[in-house]
Structures are given as structure tokens and as C-alpha cells.
N, C-alpha and C. Protein backbone atom coordinates (compact mmCIF):
# COMPACT_ATOMS: atom_id res chain seq x y z
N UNK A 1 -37.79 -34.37 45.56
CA UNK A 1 -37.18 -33.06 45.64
C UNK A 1 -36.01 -32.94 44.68
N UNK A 2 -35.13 -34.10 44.78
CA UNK A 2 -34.18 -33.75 43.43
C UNK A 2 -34.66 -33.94 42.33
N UNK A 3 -35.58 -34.84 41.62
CA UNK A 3 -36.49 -34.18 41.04
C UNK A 3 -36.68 -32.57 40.17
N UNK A 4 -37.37 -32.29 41.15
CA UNK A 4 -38.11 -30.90 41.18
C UNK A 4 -36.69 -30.11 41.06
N UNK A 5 -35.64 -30.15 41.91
CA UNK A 5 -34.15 -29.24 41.49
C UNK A 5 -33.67 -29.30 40.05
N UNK A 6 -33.84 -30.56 39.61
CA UNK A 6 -33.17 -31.30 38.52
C UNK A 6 -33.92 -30.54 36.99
N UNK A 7 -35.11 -30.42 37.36
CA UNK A 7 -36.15 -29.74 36.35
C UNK A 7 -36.16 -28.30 36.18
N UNK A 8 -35.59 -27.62 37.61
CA UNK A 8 -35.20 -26.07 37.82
C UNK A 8 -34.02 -25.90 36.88
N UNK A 9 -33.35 -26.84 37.40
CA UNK A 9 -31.90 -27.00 36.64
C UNK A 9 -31.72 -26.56 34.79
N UNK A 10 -32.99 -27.49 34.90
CA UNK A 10 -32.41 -27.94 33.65
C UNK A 10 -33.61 -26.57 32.94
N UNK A 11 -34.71 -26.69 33.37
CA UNK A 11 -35.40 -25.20 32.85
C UNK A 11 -34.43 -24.08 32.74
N UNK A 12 -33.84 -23.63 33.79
CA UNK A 12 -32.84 -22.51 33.92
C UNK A 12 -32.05 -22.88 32.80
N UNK A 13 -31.26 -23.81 32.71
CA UNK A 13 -30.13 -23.98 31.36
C UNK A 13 -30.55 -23.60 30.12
N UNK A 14 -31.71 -24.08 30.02
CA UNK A 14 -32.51 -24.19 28.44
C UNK A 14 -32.75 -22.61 28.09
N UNK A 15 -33.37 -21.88 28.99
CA UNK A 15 -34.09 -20.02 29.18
C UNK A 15 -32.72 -19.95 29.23
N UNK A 16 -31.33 -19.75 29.22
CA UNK A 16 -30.21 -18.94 29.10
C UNK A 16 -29.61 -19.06 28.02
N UNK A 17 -29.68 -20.57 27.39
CA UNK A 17 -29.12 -20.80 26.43
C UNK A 17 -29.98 -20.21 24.73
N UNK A 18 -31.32 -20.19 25.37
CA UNK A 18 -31.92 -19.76 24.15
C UNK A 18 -31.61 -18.18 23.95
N UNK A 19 -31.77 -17.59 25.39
CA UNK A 19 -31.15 -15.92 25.49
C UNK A 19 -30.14 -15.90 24.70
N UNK A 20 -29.40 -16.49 25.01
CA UNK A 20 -28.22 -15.91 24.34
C UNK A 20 -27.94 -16.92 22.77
N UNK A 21 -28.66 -17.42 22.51
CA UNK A 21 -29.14 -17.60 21.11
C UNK A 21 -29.96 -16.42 20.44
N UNK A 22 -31.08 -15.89 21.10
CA UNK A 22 -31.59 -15.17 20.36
C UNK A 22 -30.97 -13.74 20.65
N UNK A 23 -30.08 -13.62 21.77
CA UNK A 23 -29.13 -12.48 21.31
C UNK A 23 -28.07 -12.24 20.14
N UNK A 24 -27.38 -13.29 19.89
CA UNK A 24 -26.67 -13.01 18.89
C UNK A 24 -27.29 -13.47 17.55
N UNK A 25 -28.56 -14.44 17.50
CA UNK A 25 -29.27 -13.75 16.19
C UNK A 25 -29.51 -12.09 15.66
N UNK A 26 -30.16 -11.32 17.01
CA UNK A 26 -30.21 -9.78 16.91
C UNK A 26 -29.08 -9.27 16.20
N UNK A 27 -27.81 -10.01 16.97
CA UNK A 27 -26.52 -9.20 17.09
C UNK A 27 -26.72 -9.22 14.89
N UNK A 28 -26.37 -10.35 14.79
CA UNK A 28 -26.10 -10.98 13.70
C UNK A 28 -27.01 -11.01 12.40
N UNK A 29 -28.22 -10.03 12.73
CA UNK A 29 -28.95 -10.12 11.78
C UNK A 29 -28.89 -8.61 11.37
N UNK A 30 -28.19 -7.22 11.15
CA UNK A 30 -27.84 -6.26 11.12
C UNK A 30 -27.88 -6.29 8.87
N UNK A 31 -28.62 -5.26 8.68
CA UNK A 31 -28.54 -5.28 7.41
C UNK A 31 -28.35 -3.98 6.41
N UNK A 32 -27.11 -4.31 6.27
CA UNK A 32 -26.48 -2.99 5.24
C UNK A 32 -26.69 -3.01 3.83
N UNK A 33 -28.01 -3.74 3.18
CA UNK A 33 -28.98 -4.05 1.72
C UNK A 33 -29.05 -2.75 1.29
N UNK A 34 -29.43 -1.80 2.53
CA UNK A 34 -30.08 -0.14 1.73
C UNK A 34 -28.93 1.01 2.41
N UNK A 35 -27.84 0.71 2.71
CA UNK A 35 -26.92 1.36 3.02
C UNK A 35 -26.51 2.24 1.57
N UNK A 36 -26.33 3.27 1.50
CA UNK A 36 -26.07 4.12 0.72
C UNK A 36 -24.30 4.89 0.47
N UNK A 37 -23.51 4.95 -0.37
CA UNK A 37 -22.12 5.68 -0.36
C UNK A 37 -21.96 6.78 -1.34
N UNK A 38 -22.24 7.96 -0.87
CA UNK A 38 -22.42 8.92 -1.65
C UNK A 38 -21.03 9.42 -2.25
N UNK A 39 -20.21 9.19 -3.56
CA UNK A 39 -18.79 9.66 -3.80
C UNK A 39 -19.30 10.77 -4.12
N UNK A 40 -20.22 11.53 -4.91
CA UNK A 40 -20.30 12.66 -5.67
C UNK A 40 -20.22 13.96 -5.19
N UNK A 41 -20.63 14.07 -4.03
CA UNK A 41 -19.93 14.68 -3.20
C UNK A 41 -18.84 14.86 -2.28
N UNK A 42 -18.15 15.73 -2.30
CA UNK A 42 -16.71 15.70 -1.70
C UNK A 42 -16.98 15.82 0.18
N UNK A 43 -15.86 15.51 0.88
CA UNK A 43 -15.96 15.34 2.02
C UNK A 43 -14.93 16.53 2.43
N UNK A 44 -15.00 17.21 4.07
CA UNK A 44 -13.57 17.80 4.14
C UNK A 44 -12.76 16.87 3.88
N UNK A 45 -12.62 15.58 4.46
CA UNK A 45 -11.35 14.76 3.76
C UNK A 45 -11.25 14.89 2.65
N UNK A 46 -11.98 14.72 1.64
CA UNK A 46 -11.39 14.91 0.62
C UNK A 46 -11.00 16.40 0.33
N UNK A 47 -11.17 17.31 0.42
CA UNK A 47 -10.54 18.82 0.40
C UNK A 47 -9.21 18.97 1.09
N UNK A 48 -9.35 18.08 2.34
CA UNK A 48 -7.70 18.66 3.03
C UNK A 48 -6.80 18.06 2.25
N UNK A 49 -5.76 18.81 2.66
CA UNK A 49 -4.25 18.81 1.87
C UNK A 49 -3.43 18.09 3.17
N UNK A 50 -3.08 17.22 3.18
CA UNK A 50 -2.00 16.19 4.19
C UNK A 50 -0.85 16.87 4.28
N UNK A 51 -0.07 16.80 5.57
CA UNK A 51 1.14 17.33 5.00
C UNK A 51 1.90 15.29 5.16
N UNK A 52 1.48 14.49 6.30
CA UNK A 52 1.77 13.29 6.53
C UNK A 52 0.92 12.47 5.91
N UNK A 53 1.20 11.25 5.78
CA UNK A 53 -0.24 10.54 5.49
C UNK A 53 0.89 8.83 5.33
N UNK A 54 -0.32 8.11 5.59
CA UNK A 54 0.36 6.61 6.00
C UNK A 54 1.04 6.49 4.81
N UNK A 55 0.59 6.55 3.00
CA UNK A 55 1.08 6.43 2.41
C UNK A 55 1.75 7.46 1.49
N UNK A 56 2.71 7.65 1.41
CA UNK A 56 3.43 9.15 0.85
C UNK A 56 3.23 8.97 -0.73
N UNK A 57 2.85 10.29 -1.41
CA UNK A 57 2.88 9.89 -2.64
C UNK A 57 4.62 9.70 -3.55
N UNK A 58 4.21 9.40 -4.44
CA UNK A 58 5.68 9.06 -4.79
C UNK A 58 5.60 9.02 -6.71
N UNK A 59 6.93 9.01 -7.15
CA UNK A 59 6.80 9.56 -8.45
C UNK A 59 6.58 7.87 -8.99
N UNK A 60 5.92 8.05 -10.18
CA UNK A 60 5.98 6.40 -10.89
C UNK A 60 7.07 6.20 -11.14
N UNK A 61 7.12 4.81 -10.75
CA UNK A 61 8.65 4.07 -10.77
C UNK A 61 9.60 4.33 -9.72
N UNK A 62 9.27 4.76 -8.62
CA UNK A 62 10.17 4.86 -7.67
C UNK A 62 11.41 6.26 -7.69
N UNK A 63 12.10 6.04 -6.66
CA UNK A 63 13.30 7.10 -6.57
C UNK A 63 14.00 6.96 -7.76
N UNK A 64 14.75 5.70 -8.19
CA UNK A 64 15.51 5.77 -9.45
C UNK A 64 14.92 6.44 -10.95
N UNK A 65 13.07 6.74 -10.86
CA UNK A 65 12.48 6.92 -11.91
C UNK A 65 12.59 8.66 -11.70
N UNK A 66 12.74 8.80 -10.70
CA UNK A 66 12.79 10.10 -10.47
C UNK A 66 13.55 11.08 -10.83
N UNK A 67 15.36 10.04 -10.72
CA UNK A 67 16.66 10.25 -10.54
C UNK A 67 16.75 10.56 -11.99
N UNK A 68 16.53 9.79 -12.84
CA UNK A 68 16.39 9.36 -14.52
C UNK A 68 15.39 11.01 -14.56
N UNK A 69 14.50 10.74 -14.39
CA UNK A 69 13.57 12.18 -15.30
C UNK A 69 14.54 13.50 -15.00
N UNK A 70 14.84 13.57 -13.89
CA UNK A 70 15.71 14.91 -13.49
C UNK A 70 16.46 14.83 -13.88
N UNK A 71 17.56 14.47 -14.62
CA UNK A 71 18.29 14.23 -14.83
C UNK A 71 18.44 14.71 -16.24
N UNK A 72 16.99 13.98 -17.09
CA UNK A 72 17.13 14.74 -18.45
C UNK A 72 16.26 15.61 -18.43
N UNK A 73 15.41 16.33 -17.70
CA UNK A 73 14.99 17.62 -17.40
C UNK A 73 15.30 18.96 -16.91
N UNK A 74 16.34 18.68 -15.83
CA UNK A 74 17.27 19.47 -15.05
C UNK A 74 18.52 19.86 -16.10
N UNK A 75 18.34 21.63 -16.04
CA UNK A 75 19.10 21.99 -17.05
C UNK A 75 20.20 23.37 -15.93
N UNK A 76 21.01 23.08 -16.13
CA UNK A 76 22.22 23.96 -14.87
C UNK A 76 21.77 25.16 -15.74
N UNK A 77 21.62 25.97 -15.11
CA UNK A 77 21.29 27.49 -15.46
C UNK A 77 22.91 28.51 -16.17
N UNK A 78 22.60 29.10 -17.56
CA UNK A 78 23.86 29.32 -17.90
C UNK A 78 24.40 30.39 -17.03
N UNK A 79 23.51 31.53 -16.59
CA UNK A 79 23.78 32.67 -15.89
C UNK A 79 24.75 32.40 -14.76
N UNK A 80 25.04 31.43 -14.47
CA UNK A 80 25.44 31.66 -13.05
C UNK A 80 27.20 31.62 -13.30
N UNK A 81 27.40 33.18 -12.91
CA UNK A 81 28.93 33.20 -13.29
C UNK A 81 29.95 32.70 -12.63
N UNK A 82 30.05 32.25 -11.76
CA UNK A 82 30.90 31.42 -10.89
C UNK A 82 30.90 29.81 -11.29
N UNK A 83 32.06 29.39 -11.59
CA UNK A 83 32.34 28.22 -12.37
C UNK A 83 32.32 27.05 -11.35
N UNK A 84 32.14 26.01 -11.22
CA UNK A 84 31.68 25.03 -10.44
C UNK A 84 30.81 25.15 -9.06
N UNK A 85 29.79 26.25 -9.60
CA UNK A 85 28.73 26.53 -8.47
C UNK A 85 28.05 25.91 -8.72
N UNK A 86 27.50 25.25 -6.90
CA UNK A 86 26.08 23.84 -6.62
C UNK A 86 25.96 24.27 -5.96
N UNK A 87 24.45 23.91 -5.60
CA UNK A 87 23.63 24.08 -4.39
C UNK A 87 22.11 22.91 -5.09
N UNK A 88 21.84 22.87 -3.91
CA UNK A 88 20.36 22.20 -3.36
C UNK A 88 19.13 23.28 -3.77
N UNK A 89 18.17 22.78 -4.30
CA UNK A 89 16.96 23.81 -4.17
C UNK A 89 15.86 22.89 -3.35
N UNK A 90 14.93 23.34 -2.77
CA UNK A 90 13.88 22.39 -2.16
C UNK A 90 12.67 22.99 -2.78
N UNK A 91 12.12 22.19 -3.57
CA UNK A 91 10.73 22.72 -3.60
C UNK A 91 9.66 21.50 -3.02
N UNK A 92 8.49 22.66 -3.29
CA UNK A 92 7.14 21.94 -1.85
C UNK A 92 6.50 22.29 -3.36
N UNK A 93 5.35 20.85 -3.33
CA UNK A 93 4.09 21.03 -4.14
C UNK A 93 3.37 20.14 -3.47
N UNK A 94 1.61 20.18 -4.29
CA UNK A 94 1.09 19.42 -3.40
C UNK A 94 0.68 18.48 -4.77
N UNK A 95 0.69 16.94 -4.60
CA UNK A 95 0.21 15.78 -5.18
C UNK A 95 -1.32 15.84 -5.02
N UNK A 96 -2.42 15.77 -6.06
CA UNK A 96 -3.50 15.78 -6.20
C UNK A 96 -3.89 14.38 -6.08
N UNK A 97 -5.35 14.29 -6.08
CA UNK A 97 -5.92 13.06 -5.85
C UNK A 97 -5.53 12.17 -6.97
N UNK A 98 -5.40 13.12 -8.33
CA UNK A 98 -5.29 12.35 -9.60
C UNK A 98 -3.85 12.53 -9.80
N UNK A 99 -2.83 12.68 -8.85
CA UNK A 99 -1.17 12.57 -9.41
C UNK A 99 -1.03 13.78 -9.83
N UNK A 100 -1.65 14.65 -10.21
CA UNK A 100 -1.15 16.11 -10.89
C UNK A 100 -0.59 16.78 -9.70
N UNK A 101 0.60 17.69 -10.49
CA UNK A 101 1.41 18.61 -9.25
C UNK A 101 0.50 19.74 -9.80
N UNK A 102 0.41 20.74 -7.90
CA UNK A 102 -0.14 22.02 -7.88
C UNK A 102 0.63 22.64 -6.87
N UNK A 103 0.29 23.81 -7.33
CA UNK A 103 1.36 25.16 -6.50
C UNK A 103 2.63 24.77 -5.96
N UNK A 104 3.53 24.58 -7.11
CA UNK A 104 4.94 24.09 -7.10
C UNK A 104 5.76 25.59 -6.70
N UNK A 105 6.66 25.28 -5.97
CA UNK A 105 7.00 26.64 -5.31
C UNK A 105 8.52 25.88 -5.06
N UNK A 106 9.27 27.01 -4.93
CA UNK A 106 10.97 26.59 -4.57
C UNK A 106 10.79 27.73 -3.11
N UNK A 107 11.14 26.85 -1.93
CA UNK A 107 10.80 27.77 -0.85
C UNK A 107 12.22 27.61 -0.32
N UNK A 108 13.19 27.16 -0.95
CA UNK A 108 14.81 27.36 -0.62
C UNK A 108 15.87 26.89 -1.65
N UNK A 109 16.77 27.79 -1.08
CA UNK A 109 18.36 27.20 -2.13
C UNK A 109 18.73 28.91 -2.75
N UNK A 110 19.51 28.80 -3.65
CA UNK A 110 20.20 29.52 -4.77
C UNK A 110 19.22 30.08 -5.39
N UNK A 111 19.09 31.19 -5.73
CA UNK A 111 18.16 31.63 -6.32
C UNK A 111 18.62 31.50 -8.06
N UNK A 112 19.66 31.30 -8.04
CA UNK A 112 19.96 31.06 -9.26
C UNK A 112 19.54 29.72 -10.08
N UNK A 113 19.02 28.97 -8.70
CA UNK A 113 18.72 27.67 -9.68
C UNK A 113 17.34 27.38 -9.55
N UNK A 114 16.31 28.26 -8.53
CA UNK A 114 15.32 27.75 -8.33
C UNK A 114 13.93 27.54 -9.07
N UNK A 115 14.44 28.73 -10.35
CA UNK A 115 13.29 28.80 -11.46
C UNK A 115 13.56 27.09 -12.30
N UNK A 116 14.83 27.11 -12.43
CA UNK A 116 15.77 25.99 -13.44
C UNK A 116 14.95 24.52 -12.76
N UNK A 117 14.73 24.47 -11.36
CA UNK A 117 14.23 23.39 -10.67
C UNK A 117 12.54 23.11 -11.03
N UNK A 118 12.31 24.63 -10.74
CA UNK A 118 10.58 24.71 -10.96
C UNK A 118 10.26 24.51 -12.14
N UNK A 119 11.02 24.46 -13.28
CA UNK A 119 11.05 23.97 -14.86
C UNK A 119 11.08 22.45 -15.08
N UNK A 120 11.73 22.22 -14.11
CA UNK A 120 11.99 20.48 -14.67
C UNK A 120 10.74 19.97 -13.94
N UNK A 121 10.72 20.59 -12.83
CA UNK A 121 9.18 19.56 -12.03
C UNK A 121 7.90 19.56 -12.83
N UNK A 122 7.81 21.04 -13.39
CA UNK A 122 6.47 20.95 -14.58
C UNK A 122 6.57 20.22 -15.51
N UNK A 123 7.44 19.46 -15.86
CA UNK A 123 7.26 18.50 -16.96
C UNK A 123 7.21 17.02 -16.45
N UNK A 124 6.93 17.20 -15.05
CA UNK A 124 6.63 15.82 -14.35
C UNK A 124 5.61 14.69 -14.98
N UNK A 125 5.45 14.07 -14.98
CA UNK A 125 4.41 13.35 -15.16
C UNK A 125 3.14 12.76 -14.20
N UNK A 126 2.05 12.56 -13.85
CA UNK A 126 1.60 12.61 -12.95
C UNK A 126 2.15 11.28 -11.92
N UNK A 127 2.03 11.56 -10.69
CA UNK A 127 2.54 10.82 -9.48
C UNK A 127 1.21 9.99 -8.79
N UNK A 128 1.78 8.72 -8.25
CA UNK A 128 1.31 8.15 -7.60
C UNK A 128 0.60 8.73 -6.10
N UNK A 129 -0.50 9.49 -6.27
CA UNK A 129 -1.02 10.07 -5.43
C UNK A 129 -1.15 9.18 -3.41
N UNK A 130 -0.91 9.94 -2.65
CA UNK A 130 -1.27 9.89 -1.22
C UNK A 130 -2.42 8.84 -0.99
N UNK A 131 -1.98 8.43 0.40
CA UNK A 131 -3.48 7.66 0.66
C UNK A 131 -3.48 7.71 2.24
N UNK A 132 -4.54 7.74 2.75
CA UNK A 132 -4.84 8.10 4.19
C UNK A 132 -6.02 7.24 4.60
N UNK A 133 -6.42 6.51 5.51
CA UNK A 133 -6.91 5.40 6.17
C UNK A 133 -7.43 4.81 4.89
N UNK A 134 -7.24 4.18 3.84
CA UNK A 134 -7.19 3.37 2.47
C UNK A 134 -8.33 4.75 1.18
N UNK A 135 -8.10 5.83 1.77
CA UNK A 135 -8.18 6.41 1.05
C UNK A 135 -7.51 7.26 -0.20
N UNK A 136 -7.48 8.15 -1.05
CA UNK A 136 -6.30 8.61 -2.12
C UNK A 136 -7.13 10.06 -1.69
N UNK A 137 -5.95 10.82 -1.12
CA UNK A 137 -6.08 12.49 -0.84
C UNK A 137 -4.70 12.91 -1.42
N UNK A 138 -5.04 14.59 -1.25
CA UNK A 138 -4.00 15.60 -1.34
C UNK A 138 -2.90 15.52 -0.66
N UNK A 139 -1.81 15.69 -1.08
CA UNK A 139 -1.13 15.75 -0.21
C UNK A 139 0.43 16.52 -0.16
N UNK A 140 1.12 17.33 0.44
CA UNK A 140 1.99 18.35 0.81
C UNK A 140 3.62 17.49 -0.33
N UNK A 141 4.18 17.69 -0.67
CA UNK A 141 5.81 17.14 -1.09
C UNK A 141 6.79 18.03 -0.99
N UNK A 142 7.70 17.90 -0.57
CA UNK A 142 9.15 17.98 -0.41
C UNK A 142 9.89 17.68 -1.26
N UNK A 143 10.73 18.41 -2.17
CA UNK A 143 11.26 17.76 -3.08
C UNK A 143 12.96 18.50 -3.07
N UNK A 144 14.18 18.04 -2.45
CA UNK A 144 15.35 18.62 -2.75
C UNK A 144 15.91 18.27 -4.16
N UNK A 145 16.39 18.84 -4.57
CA UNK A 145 16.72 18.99 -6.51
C UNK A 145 18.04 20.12 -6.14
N UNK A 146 19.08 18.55 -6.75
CA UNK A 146 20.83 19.24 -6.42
C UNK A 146 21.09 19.42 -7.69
N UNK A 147 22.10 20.50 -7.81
CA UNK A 147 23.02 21.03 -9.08
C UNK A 147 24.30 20.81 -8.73
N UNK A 148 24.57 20.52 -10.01
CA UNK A 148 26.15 20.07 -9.65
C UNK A 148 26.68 20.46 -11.25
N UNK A 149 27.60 21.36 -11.38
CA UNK A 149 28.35 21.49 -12.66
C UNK A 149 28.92 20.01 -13.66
């Protein structure tokens, strides 16, 4: 009789162990050979415009590269008759997939300086575009641009 248990035993061990051998062959034999990735067509992801995104776009070379271009782009507007007048302008554009700025807009500040701002950003150079789950999208910017006599 122990025996006969001993042979149950050991039958039973062998039929579970092969189960779950030939389960995770199944698992493990999965084949992505004829899987297909269509770029040529665009996705809504790729159409939406971010206003967040994990990675923010940013100008080449960082803030200091930024500081430097504005600096010799940004021209104080002569019109403005009041002698040591500053202010802040903010403009919003959106960073393209390929770094190009679009629909650059000054949506605050002085109106005296906000064309003077929207002048220097068009001579931007293209930017280190957005990226969203390791992708490169559109994406929303914020940009404050100070005058100072």
C-alpha cells in the first residue's frame, strides 16, 4: 500500500510539474516577428498640444542659453516715454514636435513691450521639443521676458 501511495505521489508531482512547464512555455512563446508600427500616420497623440508633459521642452543649452539669446535679441522699445519704465511680458507659444515655435502670442504685461518681446522670440532658434510617455509631442510654453532700462 505505501507502495501504491508512493507511485500516486510521485505520478501527481510529475502531471503538475510538467503543467506548469508547459504553461509557461505558452506563456513564453508569444511572437512579435509580424508585429507591425505604423509612424506614417499621425495619432491623436500626436496632434494634441500638452499644456504639462513629463518632459518640458526647453531652449538649447539650457536657461543660461536662453538668458544670452534675449539678451542680444531683446531690444527696449524707444517709444516708451517714461524714463526708467520695466515691466514683465509673458508670452505662451507652442513647441512643435520638430522645436519650431507656433502661435507666439504675448497674453500679458505692458503693451508697450509686448510686440518688442514677440520680436525677439521669432528669431529663436528651434527648441528642444516635449516628450510624453518617451514620446516627442506638442507642447504649450510660458515664457516671462523682463525689461529693464
Amino acid at each position: 500500500m505505501k507502495k501504491f501511495t508512493l507511485a500516486i505521489a510521485l505520478l501527481f508531482f510529475i502531471y503538475h510539474s510538467s503543467a506548469q512547464a508547459d504553461t509557461s512555455k505558452k506563456i513564453g512563446t508569444v511572437s512579435i516577428e509580424n508585429a507591425q508600427v505604423n509612424t506614417a500616420e499621425p495619432t491623436d497623440f500626436d496632434d494634441k498640444v500638452f499644456t504639462r508633459t513629463e518632459i518640458e521642452p526647453s531652449f538649447p543649452g539650457g536657461a543660461d542659453s536662453l538668458k544670452s539669446f534675449l539678451a542680444k535679441n531683446l531690444k527696449y522699445p524707444q517709444k516708451t516715454a517714461i524714463k526708467d519704465f520695466q515691466g514683465a511680458v509673458l508670452l505662451q507659444f507652442i513647441v512643435a514636435r520638430d522645436g519650431a515655435i507656433q502661435d507666439l502670442e504675448a497674453i500679458s504685461g505692458p503693451e508697450e513691450f509686448r510686440q518688442a518681446a514677440i520680436d525677439a522670440m521669432k528669431n529663436s532658434p528651434k527648441w528642444v521639443p516635449a516628450r510624453q510617455n518617451g514620446r516627442i509631442v506638442k507642447c504649450y510654453k510660458k515664457l516671462p521676458v523682463y525689461f529693464k532700462p
